[in-house]
Every structure is written in structure tokens, then in C-alpha cells.
N, C-alpha and C. Protein backbone atom coordinates (compact mmCIF):
# COMPACT_ATOMS: atom_id res chain seq x y z
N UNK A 1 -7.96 15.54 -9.65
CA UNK A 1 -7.12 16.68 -9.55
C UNK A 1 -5.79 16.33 -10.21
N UNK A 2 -5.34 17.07 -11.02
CA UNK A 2 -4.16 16.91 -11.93
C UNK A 2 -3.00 17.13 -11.13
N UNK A 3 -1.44 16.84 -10.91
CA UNK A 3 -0.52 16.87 -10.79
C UNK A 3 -0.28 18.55 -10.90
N UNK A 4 0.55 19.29 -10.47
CA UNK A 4 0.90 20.34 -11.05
C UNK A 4 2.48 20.11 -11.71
N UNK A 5 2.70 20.33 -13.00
CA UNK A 5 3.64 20.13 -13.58
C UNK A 5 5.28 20.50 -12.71
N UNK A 6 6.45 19.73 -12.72
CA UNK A 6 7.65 19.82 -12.19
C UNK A 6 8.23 21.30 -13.26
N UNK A 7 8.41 21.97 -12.37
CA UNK A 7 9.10 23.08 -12.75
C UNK A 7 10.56 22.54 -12.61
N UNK A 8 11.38 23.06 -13.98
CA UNK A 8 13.14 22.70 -13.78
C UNK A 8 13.37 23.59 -13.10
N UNK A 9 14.86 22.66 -12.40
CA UNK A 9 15.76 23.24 -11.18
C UNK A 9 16.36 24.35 -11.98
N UNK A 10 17.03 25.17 -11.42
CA UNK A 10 17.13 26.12 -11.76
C UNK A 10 18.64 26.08 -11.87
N UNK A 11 19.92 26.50 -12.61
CA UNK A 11 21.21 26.23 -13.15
C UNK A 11 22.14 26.39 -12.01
N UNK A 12 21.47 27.11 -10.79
CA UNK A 12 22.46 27.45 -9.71
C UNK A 12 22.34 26.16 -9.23
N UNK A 13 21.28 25.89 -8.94
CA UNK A 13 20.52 24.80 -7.73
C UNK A 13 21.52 23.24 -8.07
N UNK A 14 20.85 23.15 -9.83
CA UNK A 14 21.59 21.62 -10.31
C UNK A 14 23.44 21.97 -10.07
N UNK A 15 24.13 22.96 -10.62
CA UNK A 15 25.04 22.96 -10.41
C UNK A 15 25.51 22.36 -8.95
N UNK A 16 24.63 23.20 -8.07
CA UNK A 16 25.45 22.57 -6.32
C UNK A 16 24.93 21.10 -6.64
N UNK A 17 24.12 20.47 -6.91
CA UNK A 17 23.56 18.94 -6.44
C UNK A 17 24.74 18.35 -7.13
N UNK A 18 25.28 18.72 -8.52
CA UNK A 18 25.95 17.81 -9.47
C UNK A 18 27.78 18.11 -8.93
N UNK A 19 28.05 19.38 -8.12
CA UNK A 19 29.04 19.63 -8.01
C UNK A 19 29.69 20.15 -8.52
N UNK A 20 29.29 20.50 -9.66
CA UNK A 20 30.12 20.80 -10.66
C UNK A 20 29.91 22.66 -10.84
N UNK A 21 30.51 23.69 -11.23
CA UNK A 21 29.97 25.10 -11.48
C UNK A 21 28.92 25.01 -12.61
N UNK A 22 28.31 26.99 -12.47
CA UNK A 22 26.84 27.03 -13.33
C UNK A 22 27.29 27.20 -14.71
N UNK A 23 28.50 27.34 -15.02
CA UNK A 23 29.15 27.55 -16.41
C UNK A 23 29.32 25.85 -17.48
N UNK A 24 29.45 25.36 -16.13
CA UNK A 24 29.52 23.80 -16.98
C UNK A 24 27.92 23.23 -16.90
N UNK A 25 27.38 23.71 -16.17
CA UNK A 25 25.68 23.13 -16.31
C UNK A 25 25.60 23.74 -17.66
N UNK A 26 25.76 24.99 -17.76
CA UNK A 26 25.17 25.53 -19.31
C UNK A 26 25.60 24.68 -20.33
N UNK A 27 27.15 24.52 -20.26
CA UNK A 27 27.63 23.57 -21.59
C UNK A 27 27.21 21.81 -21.76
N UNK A 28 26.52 21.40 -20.04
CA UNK A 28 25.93 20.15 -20.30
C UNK A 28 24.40 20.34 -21.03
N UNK A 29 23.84 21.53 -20.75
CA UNK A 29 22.46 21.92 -21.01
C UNK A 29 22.49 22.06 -22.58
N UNK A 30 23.53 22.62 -22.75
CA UNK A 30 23.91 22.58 -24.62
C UNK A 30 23.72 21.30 -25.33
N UNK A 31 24.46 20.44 -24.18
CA UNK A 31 25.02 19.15 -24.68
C UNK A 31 23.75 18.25 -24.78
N UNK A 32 22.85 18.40 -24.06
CA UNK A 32 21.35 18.01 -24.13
C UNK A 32 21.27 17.67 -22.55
N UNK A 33 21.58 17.76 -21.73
CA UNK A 33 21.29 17.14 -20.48
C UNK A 33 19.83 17.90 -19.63
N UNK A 34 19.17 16.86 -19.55
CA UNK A 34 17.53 17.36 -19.03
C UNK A 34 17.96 18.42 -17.64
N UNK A 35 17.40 19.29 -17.50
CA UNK A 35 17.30 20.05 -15.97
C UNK A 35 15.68 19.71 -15.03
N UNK A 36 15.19 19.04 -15.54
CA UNK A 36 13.84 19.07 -15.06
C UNK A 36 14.29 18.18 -13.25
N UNK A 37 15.55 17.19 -13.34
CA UNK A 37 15.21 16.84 -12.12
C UNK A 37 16.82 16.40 -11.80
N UNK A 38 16.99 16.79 -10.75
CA UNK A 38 18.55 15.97 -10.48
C UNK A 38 18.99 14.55 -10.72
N UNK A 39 17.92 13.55 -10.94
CA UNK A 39 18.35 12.35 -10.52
C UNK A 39 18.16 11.92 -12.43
N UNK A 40 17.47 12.48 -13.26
CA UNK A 40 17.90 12.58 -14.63
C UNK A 40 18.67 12.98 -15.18
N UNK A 41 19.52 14.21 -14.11
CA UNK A 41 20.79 14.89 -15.16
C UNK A 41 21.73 14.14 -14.52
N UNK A 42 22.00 13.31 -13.01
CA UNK A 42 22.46 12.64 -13.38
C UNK A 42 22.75 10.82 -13.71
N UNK A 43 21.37 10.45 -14.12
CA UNK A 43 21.68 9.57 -15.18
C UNK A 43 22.39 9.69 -16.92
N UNK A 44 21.79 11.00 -16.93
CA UNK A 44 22.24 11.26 -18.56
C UNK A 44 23.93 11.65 -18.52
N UNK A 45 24.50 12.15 -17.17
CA UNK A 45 26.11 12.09 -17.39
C UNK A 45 26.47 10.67 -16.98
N UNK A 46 26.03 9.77 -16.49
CA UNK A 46 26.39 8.42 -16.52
C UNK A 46 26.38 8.26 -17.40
N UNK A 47 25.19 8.05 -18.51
CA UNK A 47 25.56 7.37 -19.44
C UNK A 47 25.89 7.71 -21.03
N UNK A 48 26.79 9.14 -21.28
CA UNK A 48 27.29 9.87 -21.59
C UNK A 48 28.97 9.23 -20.76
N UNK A 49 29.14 9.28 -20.16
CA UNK A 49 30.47 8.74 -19.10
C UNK A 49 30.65 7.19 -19.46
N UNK A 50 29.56 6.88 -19.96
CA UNK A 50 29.84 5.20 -19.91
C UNK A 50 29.55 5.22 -21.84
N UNK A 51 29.41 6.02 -22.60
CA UNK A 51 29.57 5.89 -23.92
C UNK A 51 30.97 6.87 -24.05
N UNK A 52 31.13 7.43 -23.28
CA UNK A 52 32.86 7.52 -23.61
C UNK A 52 34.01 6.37 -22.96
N UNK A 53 33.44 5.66 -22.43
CA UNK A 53 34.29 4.64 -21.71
C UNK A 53 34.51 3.61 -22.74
N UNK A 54 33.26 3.53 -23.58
CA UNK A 54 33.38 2.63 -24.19
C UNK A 54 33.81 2.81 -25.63
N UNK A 55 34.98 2.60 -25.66
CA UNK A 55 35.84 3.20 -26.76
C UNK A 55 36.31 1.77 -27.91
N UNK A 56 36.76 1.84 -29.17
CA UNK A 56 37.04 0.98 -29.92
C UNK A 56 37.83 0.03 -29.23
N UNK A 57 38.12 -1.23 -29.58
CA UNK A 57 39.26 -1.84 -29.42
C UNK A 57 40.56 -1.10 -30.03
N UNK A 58 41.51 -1.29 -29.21
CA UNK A 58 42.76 -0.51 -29.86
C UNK A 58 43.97 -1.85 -30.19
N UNK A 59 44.53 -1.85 -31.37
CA UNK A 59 45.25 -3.00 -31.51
C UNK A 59 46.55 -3.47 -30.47
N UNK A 60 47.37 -4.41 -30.94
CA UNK A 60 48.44 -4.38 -29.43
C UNK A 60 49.40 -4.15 -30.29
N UNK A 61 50.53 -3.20 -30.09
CA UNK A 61 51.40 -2.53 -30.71
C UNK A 61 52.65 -3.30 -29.64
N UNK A 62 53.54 -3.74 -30.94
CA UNK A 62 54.92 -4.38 -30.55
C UNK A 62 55.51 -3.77 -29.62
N UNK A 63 56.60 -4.60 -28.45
CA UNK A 63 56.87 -4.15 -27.44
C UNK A 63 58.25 -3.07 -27.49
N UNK A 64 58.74 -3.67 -29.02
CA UNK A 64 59.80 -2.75 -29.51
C UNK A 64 59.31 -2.45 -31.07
N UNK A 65 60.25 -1.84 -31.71
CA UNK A 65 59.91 -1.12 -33.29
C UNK A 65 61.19 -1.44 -33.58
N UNK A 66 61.18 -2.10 -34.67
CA UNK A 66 62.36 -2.09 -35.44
C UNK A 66 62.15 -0.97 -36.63
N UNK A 67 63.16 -1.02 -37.40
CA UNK A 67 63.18 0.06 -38.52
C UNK A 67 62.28 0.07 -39.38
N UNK A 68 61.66 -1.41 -40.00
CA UNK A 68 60.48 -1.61 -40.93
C UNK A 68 59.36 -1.45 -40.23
N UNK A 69 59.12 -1.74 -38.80
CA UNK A 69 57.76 -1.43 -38.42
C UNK A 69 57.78 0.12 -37.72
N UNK A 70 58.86 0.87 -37.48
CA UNK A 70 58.59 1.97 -37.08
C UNK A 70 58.29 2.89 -38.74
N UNK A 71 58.77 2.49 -39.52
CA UNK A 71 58.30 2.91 -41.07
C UNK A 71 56.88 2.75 -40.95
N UNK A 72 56.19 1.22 -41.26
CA UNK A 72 54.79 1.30 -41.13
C UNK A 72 53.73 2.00 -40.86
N UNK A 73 54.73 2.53 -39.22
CA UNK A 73 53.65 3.10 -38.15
C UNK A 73 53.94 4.76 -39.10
N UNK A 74 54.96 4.62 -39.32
CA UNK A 74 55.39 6.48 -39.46
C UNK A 74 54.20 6.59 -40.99
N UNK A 75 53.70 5.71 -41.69
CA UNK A 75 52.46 5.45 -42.88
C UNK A 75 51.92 5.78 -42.40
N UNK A 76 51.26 4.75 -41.56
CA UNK A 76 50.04 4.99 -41.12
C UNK A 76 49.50 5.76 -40.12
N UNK A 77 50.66 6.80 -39.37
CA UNK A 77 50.03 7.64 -38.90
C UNK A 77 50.22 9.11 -39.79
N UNK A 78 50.84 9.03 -40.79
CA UNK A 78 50.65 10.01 -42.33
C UNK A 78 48.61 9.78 -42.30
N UNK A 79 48.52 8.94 -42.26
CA UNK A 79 47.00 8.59 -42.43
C UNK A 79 46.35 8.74 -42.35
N UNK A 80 46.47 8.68 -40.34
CA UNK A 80 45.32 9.10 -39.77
C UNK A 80 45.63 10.98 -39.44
N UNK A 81 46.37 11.53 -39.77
CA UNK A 81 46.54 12.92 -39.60
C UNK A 81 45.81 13.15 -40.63
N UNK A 82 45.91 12.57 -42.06
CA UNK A 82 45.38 13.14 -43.09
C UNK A 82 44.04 13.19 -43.16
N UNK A 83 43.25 12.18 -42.33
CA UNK A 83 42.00 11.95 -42.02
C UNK A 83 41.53 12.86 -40.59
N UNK A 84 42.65 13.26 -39.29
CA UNK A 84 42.05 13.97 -38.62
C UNK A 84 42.01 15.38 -39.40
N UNK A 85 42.50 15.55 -40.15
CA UNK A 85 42.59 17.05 -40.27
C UNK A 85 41.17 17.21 -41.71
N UNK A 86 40.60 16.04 -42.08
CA UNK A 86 39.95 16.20 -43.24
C UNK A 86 38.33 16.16 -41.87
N UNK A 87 38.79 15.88 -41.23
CA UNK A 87 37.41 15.75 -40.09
C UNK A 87 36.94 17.13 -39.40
N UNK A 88 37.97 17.52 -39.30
CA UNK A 88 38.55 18.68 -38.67
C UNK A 88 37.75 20.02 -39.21
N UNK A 89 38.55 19.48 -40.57
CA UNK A 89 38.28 21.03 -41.72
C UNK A 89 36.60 20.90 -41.88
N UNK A 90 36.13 19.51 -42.08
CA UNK A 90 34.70 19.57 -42.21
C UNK A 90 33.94 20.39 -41.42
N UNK A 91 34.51 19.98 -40.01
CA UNK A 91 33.81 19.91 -38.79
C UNK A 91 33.71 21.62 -38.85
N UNK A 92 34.71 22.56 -39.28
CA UNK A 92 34.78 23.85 -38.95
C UNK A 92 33.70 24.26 -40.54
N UNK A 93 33.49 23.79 -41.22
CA UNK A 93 33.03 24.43 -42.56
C UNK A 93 31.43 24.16 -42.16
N UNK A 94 31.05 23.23 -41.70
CA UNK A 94 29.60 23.13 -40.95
C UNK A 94 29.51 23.59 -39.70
N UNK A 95 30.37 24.53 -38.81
CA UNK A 95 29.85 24.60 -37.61
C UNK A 95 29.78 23.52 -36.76
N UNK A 96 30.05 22.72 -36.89
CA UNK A 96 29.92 21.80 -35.77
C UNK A 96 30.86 21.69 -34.61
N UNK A 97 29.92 21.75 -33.25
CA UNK A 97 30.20 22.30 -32.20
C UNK A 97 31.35 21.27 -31.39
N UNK A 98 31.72 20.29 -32.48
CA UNK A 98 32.61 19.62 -31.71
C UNK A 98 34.10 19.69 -32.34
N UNK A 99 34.32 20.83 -32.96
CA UNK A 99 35.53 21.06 -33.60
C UNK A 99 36.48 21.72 -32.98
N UNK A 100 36.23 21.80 -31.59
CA UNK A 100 37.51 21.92 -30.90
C UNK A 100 38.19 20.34 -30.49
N UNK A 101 37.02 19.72 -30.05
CA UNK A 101 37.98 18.12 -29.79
C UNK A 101 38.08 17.49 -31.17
N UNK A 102 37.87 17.87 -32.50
CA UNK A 102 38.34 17.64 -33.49
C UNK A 102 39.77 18.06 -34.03
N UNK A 103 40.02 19.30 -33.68
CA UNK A 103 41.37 19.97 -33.91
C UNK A 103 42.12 19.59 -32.56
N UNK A 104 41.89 19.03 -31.85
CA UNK A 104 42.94 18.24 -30.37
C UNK A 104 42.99 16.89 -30.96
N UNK A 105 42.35 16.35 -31.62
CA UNK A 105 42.48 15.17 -31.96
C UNK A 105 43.78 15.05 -33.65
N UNK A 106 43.33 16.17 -33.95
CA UNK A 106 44.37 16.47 -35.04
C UNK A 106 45.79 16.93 -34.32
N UNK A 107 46.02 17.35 -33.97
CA UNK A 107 47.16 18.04 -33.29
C UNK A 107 47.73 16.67 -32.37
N UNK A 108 47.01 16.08 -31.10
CA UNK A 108 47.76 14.56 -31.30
C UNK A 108 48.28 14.00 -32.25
N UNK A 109 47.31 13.43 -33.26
CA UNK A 109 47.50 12.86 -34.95
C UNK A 109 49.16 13.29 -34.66
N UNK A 110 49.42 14.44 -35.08
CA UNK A 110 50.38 15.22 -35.35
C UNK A 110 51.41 15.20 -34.78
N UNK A 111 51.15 15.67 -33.99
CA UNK A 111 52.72 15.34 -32.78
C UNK A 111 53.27 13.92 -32.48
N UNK A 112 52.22 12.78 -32.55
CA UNK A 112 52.49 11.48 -32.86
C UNK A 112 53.43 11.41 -33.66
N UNK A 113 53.35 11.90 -34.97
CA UNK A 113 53.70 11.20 -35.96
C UNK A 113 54.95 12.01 -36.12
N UNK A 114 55.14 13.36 -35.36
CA UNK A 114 56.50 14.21 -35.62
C UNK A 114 57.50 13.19 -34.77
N UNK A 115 56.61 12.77 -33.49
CA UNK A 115 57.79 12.12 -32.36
C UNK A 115 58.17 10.64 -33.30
N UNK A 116 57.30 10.04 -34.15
CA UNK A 116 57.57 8.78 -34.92
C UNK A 116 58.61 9.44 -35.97
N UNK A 117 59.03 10.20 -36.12
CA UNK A 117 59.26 10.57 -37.52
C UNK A 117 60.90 11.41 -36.56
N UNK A 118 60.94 11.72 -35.82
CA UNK A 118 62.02 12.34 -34.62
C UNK A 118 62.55 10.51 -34.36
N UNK A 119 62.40 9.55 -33.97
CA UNK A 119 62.76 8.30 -33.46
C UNK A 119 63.32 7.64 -34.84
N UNK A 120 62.31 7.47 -35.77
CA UNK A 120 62.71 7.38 -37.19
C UNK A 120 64.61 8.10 -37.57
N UNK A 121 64.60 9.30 -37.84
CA UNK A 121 65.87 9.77 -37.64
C UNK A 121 67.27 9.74 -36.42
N UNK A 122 66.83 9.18 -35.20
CA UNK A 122 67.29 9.44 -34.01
C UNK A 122 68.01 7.99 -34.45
N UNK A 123 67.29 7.10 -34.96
CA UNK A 123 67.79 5.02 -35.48
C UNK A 123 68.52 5.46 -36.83
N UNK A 124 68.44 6.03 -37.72
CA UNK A 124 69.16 6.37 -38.65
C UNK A 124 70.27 6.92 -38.31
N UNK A 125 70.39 8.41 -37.63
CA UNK A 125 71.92 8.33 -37.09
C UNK A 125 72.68 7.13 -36.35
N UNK A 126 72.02 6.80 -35.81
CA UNK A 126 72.74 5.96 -34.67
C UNK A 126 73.04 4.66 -35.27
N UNK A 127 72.36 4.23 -36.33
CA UNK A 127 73.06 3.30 -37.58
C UNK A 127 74.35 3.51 -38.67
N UNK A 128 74.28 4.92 -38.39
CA UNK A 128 75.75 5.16 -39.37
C UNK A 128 76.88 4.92 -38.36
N UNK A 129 78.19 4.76 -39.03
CA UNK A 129 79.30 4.63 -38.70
C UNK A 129 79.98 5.36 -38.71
N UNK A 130 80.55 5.86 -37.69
CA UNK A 130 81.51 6.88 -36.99
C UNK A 130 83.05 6.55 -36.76
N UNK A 131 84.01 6.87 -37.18
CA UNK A 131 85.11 7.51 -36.67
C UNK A 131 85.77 8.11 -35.42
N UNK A 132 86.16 7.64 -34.50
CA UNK A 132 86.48 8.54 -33.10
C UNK A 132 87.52 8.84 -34.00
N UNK A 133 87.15 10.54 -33.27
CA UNK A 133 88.44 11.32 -33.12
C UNK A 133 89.90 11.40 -33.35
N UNK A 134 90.04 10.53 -31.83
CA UNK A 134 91.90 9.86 -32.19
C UNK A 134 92.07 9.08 -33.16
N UNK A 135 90.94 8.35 -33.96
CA UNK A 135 91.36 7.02 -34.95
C UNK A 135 92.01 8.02 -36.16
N UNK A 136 90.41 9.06 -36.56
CA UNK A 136 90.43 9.76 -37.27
C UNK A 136 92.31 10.99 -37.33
N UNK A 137 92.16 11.47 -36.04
CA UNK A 137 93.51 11.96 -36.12
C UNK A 137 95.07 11.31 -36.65
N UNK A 138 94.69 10.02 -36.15
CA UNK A 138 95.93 9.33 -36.12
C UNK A 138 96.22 8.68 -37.92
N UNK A 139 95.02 8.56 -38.48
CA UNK A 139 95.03 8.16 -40.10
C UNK A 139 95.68 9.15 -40.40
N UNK A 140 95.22 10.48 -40.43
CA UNK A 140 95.67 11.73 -40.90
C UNK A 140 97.06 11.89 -41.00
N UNK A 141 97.59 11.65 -39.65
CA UNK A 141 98.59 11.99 -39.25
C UNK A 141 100.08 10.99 -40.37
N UNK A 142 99.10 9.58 -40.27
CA UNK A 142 99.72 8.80 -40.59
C UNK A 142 100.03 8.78 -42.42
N UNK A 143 98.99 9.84 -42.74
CA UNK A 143 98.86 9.79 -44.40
C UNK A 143 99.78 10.98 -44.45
N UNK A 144 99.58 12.14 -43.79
CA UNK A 144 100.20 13.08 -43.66
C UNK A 144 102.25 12.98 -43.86
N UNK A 145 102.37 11.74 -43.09
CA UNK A 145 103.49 11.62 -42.68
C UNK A 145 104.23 10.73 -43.94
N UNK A 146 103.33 10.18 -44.68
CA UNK A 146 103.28 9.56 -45.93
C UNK A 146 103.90 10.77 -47.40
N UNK A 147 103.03 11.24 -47.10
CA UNK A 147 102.89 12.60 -47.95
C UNK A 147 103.79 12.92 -48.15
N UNK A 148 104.59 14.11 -46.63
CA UNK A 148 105.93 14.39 -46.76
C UNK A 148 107.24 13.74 -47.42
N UNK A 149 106.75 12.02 -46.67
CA UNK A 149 108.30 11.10 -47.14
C UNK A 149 108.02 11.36 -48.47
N UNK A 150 107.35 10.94 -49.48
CA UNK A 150 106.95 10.82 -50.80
C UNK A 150 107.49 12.43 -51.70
N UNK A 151 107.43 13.74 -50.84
CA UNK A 151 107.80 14.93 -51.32
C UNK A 151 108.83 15.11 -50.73
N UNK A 152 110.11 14.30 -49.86
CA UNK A 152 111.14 14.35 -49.46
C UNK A 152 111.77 14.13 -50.42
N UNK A 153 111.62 12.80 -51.08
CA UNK A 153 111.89 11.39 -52.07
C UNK A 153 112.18 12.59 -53.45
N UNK A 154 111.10 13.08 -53.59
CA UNK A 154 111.06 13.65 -55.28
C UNK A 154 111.90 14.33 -55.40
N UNK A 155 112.49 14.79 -55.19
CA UNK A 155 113.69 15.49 -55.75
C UNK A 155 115.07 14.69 -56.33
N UNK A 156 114.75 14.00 -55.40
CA UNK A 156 116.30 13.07 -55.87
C UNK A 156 115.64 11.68 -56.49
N UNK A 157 114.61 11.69 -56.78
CA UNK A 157 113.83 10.83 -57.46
C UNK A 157 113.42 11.19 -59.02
N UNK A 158 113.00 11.94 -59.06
CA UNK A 158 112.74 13.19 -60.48
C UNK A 158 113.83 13.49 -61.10
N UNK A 159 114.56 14.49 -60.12
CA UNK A 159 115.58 15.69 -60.95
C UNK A 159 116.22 15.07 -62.17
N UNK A 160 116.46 14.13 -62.24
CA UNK A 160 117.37 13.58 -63.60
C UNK A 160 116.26 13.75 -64.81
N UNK A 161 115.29 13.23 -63.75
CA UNK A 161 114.34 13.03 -64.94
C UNK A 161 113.90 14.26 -65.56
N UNK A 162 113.62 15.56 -64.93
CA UNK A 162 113.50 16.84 -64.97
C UNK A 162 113.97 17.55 -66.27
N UNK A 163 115.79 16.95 -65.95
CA UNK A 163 116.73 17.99 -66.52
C UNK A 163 117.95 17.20 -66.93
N UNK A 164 117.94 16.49 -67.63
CA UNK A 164 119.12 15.02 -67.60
C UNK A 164 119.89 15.93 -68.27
N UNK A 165 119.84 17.35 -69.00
CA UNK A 165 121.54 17.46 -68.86
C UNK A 165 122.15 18.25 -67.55
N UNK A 166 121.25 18.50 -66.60
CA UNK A 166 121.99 18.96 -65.56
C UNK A 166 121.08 18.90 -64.41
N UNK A 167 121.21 17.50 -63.53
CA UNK A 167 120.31 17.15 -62.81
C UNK A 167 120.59 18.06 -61.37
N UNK A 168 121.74 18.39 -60.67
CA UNK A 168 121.61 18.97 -59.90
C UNK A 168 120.83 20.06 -59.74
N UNK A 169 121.13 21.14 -60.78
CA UNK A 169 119.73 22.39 -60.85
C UNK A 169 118.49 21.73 -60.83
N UNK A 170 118.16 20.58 -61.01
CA UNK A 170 116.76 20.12 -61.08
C UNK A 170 116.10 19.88 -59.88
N UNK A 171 117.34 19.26 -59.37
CA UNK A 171 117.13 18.56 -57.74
C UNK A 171 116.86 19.91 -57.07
N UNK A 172 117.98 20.64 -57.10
CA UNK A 172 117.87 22.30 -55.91
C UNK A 172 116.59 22.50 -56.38
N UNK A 173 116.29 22.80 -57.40
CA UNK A 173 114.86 23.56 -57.81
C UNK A 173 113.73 22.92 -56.75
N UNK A 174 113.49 20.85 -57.08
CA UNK A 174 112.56 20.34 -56.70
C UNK A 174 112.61 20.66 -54.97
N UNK A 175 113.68 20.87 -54.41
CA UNK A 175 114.04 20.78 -53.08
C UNK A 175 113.72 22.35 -52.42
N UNK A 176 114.00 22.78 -53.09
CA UNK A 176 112.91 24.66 -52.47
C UNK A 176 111.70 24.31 -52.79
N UNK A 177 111.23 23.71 -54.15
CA UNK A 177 109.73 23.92 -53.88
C UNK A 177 109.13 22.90 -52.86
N UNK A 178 109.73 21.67 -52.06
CA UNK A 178 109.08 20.64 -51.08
C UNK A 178 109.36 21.96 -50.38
N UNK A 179 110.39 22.71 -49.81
CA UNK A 179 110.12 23.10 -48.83
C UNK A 179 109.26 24.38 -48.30
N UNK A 180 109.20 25.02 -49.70
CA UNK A 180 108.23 25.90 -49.80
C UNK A 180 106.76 25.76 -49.58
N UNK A 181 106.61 24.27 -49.83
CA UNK A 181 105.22 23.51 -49.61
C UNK A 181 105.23 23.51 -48.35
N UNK A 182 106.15 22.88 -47.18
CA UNK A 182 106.23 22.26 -45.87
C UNK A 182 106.03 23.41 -45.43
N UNK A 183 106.67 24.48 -45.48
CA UNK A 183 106.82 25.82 -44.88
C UNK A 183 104.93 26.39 -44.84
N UNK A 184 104.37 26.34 -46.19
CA UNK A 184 103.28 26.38 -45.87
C UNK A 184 102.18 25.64 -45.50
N UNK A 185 102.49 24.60 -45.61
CA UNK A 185 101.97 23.59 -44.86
C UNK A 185 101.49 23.61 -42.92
N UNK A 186 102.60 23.86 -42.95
CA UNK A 186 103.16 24.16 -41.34
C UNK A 186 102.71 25.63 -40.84
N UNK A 187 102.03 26.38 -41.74
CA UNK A 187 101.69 27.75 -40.94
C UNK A 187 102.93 28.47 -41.20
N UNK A 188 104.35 28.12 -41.49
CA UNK A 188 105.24 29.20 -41.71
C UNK A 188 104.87 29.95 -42.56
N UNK A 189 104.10 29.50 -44.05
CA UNK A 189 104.87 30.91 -44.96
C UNK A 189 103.19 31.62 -45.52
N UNK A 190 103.75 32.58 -46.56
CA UNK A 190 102.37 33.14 -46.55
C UNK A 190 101.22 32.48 -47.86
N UNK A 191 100.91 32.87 -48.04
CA UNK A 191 99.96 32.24 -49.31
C UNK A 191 100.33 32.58 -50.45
């Protein structure tokens, strides 16, 4: 007398045994997972669970980045974006049903390399050299104050030179226009 063949559980049934809802049985049932018996569907998410566990070696990345190796990295993750997104585009031009964790894997790629490329600039400012404020004010002030003496000076420094047969008109002249300068200088006069 023959066996009568195991009829599969039925998507409600495996769902309660596995725990999981009947919407994710369907997408494991996609994924290939047998329904014929509980204790096969779940061996096949074990070891599905244990081939995602087992992932490449990943290299050991320095405990800090200096400027030449945060360059490197900011290459080579140009790289691998250029490669997730060439996986990506494939993956959508054949249908293949795994091109949503292909385009998450691109979009990491991506944001990686914006935050490398954000840190990149963040060490570049913070390498230039700055000026406070008061230093900056106080040069100003101090060239400023330069300025004036030097356009105090010219008049009685020049005027001869101006007008050597009649240096006083030269001087009055040079001496309205310093002050015509100061005046606008100062916010007094108009433009």
C-alpha cells in the first residue's frame, strides 16, 4: 500500500507555525521556500539566514582619516557608486526581482560618499586661516589712521610742489579737498 502523498500546508497555517504574516509567506514562496512541510521551510530560512550572515571580509579602515586617506576613500567610493548604480540600472533593464535592494544599496553607495565628500570640505575650511574680528578691526583701524596722517601731511607737503609760484593757494586748495574726503569718509557729506 502506497503512502498517500503530503499535501502542502496551506499559507495561513505555515504563516502561524513560522510566525511570521501570510503576506511574507507569499514573498518567501517567491523566494523559493518549500511549503510542503514546516520543518523544511524552516530549514530553508536558516540557511538563507546563514548565507546572509556570511558576508565578505570587510577591510579594517583607519581609526582616524587624514586628508590623503580621506581623498582615497572619497575615490574609491566614486567607485563603488559607479558600480552600484551600473548593477542597479542592469538589474531594472532585466527585471530582476532584486532591484529594490539594488537601488538601497546604491543610495547607501551615495550618501556615503556625499557624507565623505561633506567631511572632505568640513577639514578644508577648518584648515584655512582666519582673522578674528577685533584683530581684523584693529588693522583697519590702524591703516585707516595711517591714511588720514598721510592726507593731513599733503598739503603742506605738495603745495609748493603744486604751484611754486604761489604755494599758499595750493596748500588751501589741497586742504578742502583732505577735508572734503574726511567729511565723506565719515558719513558727513554727500556723494
Amino acid at each position: 500500500m502506497s503512502q498517500p502523498e503530503a499535501t502542502p500546508l496551506t499559507t495561513k497555517a505555515l504563516a502561524a507555525a513560522l510566525g511570521v504574516s501570510v503576506q511574507r509567506v507569499g514573498v518567501l514562496r517567491r523566494e523559493g521556500m518549500p511549503m510542503d512541510s514546516v520543518e523544511a521551510a524552516v530549514a530553508w530560512r536558516e540557511a538563507k539566514a546563514a548565507e546572509r550572515s556570511a558576508s565578505a571580509p570587510v577591510p579594517t579602515e583607519p581609526t582616524s582619516l587624514d586628508d590623503g586617506t580621506i581623498q582615497q576613500r572619497i575615490h574609491r567610493q566614486n567607485i563603488l557608486v559607479s558600480r552600484a548604480r551600473d548593477v542597479w540600472q542592469a538589474a531594472m533593464e532585466t527585471g530582476d526581482r532584486d532591484q529594490a535592494k539594488y537601488h538601497t544599496q546604491y543610495n547607501q553607495a551615495t550618501a556615503k560618499l556625499i557624507d565623505l565628500e561633506a567631511e572632505a570640505e568640513r577639514r578644508a575650511l577648518m584648515a584655512r586661516e582666519y582673522i578674528k574680528a577685533s584683530e581684523a578691526k584693529e588693522a583697519m583701524l590702524h591703516l585707516t589712521g595711517e591714511w588720514i596722517e598721510m592726507m593731513e601731511r599733503m598739503p603742506s607737503e605738495c603745495g609748493e610742489a603744486c604751484n611754486p609760484n604761489d604755494p599758499p593757494k595750493a596748500i588751501a586748495v589741497l586742504q578742502a579737498y583732505v577735508r572734503k574726503v574726511r567729511e565723506k569718509l565719515s558719513g558727513g557729506g554727500e556723494s
